[in-house]
C-alpha atoms as a PDB file:
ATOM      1  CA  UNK A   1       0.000   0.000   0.000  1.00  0.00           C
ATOM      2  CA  UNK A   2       1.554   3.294  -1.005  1.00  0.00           C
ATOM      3  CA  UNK A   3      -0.019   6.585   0.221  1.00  0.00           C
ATOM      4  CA  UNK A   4      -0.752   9.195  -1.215  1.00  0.00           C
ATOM      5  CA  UNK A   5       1.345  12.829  -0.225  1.00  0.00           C
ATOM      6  CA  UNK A   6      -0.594  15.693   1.040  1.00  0.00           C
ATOM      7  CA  UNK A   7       0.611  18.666  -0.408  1.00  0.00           C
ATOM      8  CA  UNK A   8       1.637  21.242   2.029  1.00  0.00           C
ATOM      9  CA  UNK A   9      -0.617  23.823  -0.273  1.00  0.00           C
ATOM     10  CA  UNK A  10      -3.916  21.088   0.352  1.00  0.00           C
ATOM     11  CA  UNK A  11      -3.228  20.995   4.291  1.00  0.00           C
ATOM     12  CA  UNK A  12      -2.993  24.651   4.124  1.00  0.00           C
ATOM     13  CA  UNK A  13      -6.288  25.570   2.539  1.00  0.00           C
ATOM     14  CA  UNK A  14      -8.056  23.229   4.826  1.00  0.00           C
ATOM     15  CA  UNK A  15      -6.812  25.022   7.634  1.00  0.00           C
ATOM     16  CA  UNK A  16      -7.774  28.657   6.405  1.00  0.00           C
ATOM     17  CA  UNK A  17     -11.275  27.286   5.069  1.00  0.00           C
ATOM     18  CA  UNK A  18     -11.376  26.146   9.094  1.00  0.00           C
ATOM     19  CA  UNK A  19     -10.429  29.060  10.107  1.00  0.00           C
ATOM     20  CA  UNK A  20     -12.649  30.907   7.868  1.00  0.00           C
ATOM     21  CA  UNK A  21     -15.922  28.919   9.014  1.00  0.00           C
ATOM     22  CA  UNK A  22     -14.693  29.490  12.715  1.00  0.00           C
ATOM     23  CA  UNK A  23     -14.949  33.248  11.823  1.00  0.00           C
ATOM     24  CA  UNK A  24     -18.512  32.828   9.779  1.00  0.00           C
ATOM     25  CA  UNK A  25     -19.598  30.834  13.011  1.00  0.00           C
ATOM     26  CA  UNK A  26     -18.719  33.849  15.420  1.00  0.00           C
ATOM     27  CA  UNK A  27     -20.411  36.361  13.405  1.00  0.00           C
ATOM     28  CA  UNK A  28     -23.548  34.441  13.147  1.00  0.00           C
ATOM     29  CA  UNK A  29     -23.454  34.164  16.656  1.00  0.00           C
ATOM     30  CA  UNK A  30     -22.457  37.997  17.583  1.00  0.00           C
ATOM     31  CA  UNK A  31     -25.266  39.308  14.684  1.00  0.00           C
ATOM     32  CA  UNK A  32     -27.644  37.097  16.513  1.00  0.00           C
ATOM     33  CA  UNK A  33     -26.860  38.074  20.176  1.00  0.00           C
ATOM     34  CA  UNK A  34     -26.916  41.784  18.268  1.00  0.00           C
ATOM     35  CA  UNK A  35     -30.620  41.182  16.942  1.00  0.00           C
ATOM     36  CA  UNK A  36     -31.886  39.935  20.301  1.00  0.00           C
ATOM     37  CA  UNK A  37     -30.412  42.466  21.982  1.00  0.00           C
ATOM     38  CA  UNK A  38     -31.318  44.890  20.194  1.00  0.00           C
ATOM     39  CA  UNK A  39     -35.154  43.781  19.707  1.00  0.00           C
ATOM     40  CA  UNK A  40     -35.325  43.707  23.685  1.00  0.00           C
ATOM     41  CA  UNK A  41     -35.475  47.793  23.258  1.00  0.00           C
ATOM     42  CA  UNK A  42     -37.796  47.810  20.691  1.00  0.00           C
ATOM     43  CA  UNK A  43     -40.839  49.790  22.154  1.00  0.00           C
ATOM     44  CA  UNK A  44     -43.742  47.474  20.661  1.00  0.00           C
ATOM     45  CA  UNK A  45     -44.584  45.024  23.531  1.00  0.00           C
ATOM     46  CA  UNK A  46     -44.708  41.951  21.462  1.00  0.00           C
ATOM     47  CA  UNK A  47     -41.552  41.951  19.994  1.00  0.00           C
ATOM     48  CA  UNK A  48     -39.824  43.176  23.398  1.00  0.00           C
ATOM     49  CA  UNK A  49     -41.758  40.586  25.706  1.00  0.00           C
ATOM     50  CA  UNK A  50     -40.368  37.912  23.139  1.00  0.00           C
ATOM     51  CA  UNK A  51     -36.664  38.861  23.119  1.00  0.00           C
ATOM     52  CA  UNK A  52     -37.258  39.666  27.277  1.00  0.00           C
ATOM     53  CA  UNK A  53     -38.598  35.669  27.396  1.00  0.00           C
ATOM     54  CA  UNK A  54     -35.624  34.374  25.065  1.00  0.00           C
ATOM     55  CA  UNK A  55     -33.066  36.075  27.433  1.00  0.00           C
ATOM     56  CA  UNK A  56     -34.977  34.647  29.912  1.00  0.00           C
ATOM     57  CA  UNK A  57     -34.675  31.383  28.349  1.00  0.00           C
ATOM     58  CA  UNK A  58     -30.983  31.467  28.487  1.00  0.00           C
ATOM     59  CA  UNK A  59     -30.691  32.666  32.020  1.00  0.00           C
ATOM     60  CA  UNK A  60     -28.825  35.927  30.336  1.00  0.00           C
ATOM     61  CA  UNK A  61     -29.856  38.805  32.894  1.00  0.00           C
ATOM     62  CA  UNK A  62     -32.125  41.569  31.418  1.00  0.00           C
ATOM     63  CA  UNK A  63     -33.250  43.784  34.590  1.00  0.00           C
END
């Protein structure tokens, strides 16, 4: 059995595309915490009692 070489180039894109979906990943996660945030200010009652319940949800403190 012979196997086959990885190129230095190959193992290098794999670990930028990782890196690269590790920074998509945070963003998603920072726009979202953003968006609830945010909403939580809004002054119409429905959309602030929902992001006031979410935060709720995850036992982040609002008050």
């Amino acid at each position: 059995m012979s196997a086959t070489p990885v190129s230095s180039s190959s193992r290098i894109s794999r670990s930028g595309s990782r890196i690269a979906s590790a920074y998509q990943q945070g963003a998603v996660v920072l726009f979202g915490a953003l968006i609830l945030y945010a909403v939580g200010f809004l002054p119409m009652n429905a959309a602030h009692n929902a992001a006031h319940d979410t935060r709720h949800s995850l036992v982040f403190p609002c008050h």
